[in-house]
Every structure is written in structure tokens, then in C-alpha cells.
PDB file of N, CA and C in Angstrom:
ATOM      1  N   UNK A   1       5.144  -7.150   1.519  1.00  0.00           N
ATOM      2  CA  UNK A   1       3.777  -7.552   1.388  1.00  0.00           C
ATOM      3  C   UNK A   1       3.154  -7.800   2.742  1.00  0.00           C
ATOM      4  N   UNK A   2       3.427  -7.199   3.876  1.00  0.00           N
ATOM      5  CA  UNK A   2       3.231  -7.356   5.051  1.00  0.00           C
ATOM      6  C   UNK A   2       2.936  -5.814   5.961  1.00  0.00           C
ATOM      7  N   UNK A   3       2.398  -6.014   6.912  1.00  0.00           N
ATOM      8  CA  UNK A   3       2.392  -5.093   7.946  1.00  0.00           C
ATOM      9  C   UNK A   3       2.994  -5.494   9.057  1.00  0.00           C
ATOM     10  N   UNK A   4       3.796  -4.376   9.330  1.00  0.00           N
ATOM     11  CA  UNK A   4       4.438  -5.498  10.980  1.00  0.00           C
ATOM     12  C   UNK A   4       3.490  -4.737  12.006  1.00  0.00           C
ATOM     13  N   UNK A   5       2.927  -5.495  13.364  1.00  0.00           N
ATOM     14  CA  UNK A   5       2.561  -5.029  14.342  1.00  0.00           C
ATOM     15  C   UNK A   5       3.451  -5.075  15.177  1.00  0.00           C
ATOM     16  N   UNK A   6       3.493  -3.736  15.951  1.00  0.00           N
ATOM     17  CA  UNK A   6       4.549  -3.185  16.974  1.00  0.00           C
ATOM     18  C   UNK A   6       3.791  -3.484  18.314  1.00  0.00           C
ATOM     19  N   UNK A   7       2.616  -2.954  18.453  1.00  0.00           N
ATOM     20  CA  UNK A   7       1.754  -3.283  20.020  1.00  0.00           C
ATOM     21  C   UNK A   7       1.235  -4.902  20.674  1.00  0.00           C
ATOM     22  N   UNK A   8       1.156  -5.162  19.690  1.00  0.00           N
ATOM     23  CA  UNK A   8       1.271  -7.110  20.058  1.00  0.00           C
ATOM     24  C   UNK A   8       2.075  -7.842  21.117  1.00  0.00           C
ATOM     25  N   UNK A   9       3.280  -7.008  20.534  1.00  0.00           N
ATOM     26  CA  UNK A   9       4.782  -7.638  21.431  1.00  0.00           C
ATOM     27  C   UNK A   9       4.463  -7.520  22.911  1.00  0.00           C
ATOM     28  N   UNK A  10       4.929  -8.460  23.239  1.00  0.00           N
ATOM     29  CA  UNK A  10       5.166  -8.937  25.186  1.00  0.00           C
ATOM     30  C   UNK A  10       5.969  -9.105  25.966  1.00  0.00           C
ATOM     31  N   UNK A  11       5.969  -9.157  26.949  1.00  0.00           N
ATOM     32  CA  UNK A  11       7.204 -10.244  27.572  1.00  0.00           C
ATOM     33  C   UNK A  11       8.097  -8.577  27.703  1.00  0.00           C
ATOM     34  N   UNK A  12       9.267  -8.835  28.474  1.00  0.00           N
ATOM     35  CA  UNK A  12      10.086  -7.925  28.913  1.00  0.00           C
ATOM     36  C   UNK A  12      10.774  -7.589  27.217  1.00  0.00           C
ATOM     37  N   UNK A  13      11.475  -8.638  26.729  1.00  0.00           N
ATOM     38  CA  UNK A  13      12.191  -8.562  25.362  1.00  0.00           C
ATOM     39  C   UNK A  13      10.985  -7.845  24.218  1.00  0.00           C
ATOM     40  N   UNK A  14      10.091  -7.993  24.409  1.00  0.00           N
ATOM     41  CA  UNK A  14       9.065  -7.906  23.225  1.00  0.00           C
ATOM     42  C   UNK A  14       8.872  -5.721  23.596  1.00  0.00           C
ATOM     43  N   UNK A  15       9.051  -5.814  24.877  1.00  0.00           N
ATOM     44  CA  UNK A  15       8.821  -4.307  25.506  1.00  0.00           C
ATOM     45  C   UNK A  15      10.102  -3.310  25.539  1.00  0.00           C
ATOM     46  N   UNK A  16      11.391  -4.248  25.112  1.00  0.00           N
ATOM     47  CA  UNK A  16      12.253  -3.416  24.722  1.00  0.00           C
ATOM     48  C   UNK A  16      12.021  -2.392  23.161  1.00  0.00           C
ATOM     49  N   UNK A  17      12.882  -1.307  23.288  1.00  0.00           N
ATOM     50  CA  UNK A  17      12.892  -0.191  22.203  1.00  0.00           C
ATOM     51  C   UNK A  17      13.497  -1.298  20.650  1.00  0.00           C
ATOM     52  N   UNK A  18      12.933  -1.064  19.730  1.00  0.00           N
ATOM     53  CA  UNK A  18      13.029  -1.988  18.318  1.00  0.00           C
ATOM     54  C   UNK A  18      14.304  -1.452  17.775  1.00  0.00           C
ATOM     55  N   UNK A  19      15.765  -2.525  18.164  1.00  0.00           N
ATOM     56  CA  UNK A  19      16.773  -1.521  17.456  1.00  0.00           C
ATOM     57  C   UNK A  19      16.631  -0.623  16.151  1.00  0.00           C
ATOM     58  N   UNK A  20      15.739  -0.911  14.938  1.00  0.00           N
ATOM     59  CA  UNK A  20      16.131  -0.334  13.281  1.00  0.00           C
ATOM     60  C   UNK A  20      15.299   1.026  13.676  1.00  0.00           C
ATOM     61  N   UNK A  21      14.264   1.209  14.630  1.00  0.00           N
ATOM     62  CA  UNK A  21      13.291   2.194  14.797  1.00  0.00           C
ATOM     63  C   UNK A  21      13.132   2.933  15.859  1.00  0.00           C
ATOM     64  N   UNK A  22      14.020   2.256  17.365  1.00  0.00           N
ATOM     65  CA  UNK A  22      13.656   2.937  18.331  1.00  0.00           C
ATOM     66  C   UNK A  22      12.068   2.781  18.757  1.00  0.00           C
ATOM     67  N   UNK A  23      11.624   2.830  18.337  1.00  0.00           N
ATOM     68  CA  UNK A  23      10.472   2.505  18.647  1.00  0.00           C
ATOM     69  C   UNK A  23      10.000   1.286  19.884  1.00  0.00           C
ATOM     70  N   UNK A  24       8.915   1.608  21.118  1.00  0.00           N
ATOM     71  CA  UNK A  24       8.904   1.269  22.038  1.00  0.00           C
ATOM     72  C   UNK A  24       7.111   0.640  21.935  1.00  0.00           C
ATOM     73  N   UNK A  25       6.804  -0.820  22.538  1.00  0.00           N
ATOM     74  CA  UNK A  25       5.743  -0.771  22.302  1.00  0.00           C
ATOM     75  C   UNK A  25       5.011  -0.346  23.299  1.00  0.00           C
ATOM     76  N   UNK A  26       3.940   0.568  23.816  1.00  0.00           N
ATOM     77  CA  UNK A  26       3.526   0.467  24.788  1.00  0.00           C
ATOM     78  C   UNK A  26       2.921  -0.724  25.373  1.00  0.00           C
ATOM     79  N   UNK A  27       2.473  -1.598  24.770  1.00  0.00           N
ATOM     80  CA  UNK A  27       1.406  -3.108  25.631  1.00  0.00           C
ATOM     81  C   UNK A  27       0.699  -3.220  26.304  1.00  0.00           C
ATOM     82  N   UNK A  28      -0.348  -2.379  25.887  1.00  0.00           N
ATOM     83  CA  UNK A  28      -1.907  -2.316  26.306  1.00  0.00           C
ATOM     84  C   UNK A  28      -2.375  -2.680  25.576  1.00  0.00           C
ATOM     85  N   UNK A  29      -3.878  -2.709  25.800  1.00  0.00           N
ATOM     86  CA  UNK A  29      -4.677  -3.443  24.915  1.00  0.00           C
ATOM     87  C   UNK A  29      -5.301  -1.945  23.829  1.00  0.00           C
ATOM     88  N   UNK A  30      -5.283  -0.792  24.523  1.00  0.00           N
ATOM     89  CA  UNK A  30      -5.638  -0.236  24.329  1.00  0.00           C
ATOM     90  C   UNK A  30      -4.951   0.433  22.937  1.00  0.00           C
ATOM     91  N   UNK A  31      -3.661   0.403  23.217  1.00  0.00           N
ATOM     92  CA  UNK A  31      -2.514   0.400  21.942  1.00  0.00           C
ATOM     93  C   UNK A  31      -2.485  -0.499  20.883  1.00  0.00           C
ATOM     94  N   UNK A  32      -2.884  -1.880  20.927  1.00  0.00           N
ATOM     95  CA  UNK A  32      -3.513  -2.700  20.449  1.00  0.00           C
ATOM     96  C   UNK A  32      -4.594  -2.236  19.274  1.00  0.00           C
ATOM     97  N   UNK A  33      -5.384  -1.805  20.232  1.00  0.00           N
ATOM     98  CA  UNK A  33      -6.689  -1.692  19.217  1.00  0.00           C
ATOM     99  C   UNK A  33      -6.576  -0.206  18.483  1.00  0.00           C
ATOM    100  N   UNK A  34      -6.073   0.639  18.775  1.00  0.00           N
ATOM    101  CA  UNK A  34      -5.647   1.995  18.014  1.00  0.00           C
ATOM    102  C   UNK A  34      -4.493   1.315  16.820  1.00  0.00           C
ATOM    103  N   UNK A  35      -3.670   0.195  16.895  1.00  0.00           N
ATOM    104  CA  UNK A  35      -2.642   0.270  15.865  1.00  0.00           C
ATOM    105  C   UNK A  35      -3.394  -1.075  14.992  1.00  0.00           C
ATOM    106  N   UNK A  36      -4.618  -1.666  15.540  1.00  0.00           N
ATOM    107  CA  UNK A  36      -5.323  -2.524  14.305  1.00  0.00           C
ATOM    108  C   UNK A  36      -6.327  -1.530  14.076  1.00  0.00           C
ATOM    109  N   UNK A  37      -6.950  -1.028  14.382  1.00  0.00           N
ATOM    110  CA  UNK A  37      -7.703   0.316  13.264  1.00  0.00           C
ATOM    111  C   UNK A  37      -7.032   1.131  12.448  1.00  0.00           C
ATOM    112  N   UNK A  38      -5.456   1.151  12.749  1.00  0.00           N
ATOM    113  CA  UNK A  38      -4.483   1.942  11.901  1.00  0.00           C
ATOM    114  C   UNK A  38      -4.456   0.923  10.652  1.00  0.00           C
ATOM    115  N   UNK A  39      -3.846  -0.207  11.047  1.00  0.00           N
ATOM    116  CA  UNK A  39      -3.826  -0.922  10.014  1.00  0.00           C
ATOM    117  C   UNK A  39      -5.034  -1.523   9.463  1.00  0.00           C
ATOM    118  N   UNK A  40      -6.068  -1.622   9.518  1.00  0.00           N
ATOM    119  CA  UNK A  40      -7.227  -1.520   8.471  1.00  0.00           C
ATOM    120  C   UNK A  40      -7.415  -0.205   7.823  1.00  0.00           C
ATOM    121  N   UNK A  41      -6.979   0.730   8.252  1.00  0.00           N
ATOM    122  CA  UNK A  41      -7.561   1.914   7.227  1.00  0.00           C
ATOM    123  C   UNK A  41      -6.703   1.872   6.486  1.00  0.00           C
ATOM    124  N   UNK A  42      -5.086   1.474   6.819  1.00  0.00           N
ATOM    125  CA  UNK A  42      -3.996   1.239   5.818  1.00  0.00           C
ATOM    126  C   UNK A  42      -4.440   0.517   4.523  1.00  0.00           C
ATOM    127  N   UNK A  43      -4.998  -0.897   5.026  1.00  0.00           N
ATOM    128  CA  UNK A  43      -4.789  -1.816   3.843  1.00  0.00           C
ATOM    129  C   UNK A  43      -6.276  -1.301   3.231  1.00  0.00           C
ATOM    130  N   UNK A  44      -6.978  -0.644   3.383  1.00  0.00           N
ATOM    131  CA  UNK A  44      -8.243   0.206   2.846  1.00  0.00           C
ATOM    132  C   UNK A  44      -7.824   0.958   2.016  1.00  0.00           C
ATOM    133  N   UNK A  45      -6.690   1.782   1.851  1.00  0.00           N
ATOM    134  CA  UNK A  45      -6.556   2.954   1.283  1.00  0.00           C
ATOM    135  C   UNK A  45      -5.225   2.349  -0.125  1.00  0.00           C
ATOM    136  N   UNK A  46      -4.738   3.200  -0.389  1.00  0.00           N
ATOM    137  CA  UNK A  46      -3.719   3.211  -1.457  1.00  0.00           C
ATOM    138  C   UNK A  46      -2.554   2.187  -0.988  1.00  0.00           C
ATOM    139  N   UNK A  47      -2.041   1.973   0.108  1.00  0.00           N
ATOM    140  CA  UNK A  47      -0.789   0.832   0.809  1.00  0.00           C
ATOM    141  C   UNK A  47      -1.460  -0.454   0.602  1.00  0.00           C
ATOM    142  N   UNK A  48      -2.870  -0.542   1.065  1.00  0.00           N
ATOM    143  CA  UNK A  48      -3.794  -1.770   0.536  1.00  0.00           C
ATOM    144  C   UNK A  48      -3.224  -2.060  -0.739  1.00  0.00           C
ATOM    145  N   UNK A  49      -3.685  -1.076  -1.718  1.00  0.00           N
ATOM    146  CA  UNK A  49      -4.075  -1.493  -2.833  1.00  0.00           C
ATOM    147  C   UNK A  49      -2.329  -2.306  -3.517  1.00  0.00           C
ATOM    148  N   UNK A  50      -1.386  -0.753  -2.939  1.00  0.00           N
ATOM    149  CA  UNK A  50       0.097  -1.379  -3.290  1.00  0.00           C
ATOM    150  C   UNK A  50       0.069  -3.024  -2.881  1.00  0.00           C
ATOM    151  N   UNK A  51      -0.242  -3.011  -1.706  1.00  0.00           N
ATOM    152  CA  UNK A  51       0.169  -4.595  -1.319  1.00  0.00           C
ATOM    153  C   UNK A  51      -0.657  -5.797  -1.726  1.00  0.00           C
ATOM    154  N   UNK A  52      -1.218  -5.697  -2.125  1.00  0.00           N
ATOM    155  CA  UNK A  52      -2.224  -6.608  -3.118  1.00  0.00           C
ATOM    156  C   UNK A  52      -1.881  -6.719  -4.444  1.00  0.00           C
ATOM    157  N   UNK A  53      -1.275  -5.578  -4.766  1.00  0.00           N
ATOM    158  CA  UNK A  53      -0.807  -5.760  -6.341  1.00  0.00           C
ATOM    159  C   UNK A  53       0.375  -6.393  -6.445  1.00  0.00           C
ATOM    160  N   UNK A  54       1.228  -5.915  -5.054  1.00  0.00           N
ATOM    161  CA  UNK A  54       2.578  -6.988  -4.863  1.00  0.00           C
ATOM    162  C   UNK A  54       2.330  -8.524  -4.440  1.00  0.00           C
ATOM    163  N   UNK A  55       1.156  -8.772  -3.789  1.00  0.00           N
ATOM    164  CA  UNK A  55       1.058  -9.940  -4.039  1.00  0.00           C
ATOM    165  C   UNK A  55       0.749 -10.941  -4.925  1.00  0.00           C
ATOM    166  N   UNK A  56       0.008 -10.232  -5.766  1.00  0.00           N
ATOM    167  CA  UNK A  56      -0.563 -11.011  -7.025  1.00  0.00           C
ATOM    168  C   UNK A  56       0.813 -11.088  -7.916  1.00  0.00           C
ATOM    169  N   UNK A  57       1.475 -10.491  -7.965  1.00  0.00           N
ATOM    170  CA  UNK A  57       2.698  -9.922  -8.915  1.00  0.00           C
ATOM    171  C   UNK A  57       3.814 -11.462  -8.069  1.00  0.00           C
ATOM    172  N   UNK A  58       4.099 -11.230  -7.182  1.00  0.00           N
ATOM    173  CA  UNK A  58       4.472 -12.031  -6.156  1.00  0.00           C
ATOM    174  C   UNK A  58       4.132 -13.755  -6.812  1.00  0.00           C
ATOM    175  N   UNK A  59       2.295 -13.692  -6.657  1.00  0.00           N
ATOM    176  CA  UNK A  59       2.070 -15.270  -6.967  1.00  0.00           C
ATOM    177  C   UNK A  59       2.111 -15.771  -8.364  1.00  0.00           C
ATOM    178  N   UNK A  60       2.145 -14.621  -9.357  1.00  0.00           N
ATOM    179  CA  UNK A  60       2.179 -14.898 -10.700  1.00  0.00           C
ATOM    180  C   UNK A  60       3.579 -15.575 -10.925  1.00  0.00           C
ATOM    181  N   UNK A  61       4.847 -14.782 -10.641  1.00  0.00           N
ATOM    182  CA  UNK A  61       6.135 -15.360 -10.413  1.00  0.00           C
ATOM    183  C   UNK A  61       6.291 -16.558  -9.730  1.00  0.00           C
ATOM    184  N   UNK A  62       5.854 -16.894  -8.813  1.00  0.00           N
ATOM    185  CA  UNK A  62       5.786 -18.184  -8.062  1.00  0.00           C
ATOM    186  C   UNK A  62       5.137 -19.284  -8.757  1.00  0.00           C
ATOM    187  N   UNK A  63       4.569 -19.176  -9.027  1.00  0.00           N
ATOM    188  CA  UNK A  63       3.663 -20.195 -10.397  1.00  0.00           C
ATOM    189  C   UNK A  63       4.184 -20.326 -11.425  1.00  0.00           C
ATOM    190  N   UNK A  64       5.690 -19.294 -12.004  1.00  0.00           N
ATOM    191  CA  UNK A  64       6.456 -19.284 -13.258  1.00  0.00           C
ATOM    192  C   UNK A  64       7.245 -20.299 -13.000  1.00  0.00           C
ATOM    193  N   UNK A  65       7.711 -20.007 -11.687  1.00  0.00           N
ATOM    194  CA  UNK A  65       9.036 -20.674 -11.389  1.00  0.00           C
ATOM    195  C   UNK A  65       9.195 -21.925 -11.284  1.00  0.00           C
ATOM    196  N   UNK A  66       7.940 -22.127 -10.849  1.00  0.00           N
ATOM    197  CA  UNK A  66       7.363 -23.784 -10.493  1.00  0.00           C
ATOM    198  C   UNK A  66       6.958 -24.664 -11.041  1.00  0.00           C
ATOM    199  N   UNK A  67       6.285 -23.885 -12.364  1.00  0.00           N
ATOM    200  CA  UNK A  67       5.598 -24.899 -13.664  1.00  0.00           C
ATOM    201  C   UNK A  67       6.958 -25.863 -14.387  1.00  0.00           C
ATOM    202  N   UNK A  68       6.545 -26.720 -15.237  1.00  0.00           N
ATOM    203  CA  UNK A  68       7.127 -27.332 -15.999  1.00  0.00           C
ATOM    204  C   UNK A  68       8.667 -26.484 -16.569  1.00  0.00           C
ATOM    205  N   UNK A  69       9.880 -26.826 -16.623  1.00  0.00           N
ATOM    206  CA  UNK A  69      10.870 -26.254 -17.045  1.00  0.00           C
ATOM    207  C   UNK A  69      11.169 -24.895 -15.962  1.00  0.00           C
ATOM    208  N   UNK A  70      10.409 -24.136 -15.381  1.00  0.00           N
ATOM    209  CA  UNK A  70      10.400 -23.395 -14.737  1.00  0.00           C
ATOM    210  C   UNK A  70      12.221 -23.781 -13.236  1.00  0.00           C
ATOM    211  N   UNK A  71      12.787 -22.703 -13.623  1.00  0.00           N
ATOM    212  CA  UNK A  71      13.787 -22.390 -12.490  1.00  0.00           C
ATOM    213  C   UNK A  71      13.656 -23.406 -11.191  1.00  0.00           C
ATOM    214  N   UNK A  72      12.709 -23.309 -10.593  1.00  0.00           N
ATOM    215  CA  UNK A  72      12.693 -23.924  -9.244  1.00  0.00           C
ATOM    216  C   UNK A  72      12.566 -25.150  -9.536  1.00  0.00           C
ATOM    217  N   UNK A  73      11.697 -25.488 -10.678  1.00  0.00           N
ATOM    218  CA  UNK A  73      11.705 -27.102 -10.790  1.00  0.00           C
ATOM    219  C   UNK A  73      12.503 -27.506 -11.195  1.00  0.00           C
ATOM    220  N   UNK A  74      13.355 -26.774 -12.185  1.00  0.00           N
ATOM    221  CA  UNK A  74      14.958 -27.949 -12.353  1.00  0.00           C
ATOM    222  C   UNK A  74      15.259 -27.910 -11.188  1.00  0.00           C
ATOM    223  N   UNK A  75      15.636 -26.970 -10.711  1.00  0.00           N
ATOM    224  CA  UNK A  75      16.485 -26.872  -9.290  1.00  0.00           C
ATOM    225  C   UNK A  75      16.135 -28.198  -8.416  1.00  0.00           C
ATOM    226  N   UNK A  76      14.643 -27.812  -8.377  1.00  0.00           N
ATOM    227  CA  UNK A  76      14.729 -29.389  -7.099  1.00  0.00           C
ATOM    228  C   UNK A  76      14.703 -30.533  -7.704  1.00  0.00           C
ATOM    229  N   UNK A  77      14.369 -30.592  -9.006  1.00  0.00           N
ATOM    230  CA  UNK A  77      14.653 -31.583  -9.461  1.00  0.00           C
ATOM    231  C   UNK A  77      16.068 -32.516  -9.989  1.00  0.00           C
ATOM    232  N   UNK A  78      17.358 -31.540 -10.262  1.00  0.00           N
ATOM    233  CA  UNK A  78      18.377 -31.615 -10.020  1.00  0.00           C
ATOM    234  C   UNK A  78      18.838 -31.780  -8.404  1.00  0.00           C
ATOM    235  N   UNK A  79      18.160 -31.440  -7.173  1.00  0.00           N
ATOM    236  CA  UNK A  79      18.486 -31.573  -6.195  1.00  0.00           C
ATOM    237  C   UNK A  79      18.513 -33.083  -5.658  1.00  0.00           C
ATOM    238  N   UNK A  80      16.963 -33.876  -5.849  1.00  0.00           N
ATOM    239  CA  UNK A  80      16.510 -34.998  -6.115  1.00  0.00           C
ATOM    240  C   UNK A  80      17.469 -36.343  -6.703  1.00  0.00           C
ATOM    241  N   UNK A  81      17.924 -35.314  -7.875  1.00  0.00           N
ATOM    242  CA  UNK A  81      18.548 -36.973  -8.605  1.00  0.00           C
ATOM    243  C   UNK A  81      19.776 -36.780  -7.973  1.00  0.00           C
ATOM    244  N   UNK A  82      20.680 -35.671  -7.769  1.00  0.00           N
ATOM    245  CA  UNK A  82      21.902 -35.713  -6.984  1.00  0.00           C
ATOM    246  C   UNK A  82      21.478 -36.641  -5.540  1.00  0.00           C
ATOM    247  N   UNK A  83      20.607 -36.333  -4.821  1.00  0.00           N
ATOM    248  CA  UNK A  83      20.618 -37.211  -3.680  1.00  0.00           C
ATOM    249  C   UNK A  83      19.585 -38.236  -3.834  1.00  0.00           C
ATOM    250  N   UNK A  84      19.513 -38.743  -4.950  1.00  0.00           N
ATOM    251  CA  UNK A  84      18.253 -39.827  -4.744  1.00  0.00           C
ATOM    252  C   UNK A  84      18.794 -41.123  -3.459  1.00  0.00           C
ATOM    253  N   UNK A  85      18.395 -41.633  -2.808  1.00  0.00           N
ATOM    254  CA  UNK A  85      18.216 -42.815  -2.170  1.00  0.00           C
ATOM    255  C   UNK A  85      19.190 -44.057  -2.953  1.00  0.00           C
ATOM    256  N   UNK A  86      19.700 -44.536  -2.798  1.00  0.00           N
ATOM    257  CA  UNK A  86      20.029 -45.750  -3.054  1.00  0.00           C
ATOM    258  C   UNK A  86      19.614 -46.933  -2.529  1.00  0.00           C
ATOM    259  N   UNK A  87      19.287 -47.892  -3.741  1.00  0.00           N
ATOM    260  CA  UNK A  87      18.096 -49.189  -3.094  1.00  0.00           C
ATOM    261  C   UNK A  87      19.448 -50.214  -2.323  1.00  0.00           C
ATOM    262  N   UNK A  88      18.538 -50.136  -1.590  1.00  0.00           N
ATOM    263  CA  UNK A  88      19.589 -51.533  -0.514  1.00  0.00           C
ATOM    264  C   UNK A  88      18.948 -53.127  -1.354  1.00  0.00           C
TER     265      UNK A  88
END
């Protein structure tokens, strides 16, 4: 549900080649602004639309998990009474 930016990166480490891609950033500004016009026409077009639908899909589940009886809330709520505080 993300875009990664590659031309951002800085610094000597940030200007090394990206081990999974090889990929090298150049670090201009100029590279910069060619790979955020890339990524607006991205999230404009059909990858937009994918990633918006994964997010909503994303927050619907997150709101399951969390409500009443919901997975995550036993969980922390079982987490809770295992370590509650003891009153001095």
C-alpha cells in the first residue's frame, strides 16, 4: 500500500546501489522531481486505484480485529490481565 521513493535517499549509504534492485539513486533534485511526477501519474492511473482499494480493504480488517470480541482485543486484553500491576 505504498510507493517507495528511490531519489530522496542521501548521504553516501543512501547513494549506494539498493541490494534487492541494484538500483542506484542518482540525488539530484532534478531526479527528484521526474520520480514525484512518476509517482503521481502512478497513483492517478490503475496502481492508484489498486492501492486505495488495498487500503480500504486493509482498514475494514483493522476495525474487525479491534471491535468488541474481535482477535486483537482479546489478545491485548489477555495481555493486560496476565501483566496487570499489582497494588502495593
Amino acid at each position: 500500500m505504498a510507493v517507495e521513493l528511490f531519489e530522496v535517499r542521501t548521504g553516501d549509504d543512501g547513494l549506494k546501489p539498493i541490494l534487492r534492485n541494484g538500483r542506484t539513486a542518482k540525488g539530484t533534485r532534478e531526479a527528484v522531481g521526474v520520480e514525484i511526477r512518476e509517482v503521481v501519474d502512478l497513483v492517478r492511473g490503475p496502481k492508484g486505484e489498486e492501492l486505495r482499494k488495498n487500503a480500504q480493504s486493509f482498514k475494514a480488517r483493522f476495525v474487525e480485529v479491534w471491535e468488541e470480541g474481535g482477535v486483537s482485543r482479546k489478545e491485548a486484553q489477555a495481555l493486560l490481565t496476565k501483566f496487570k500491576p499489582v497494588k502495593a
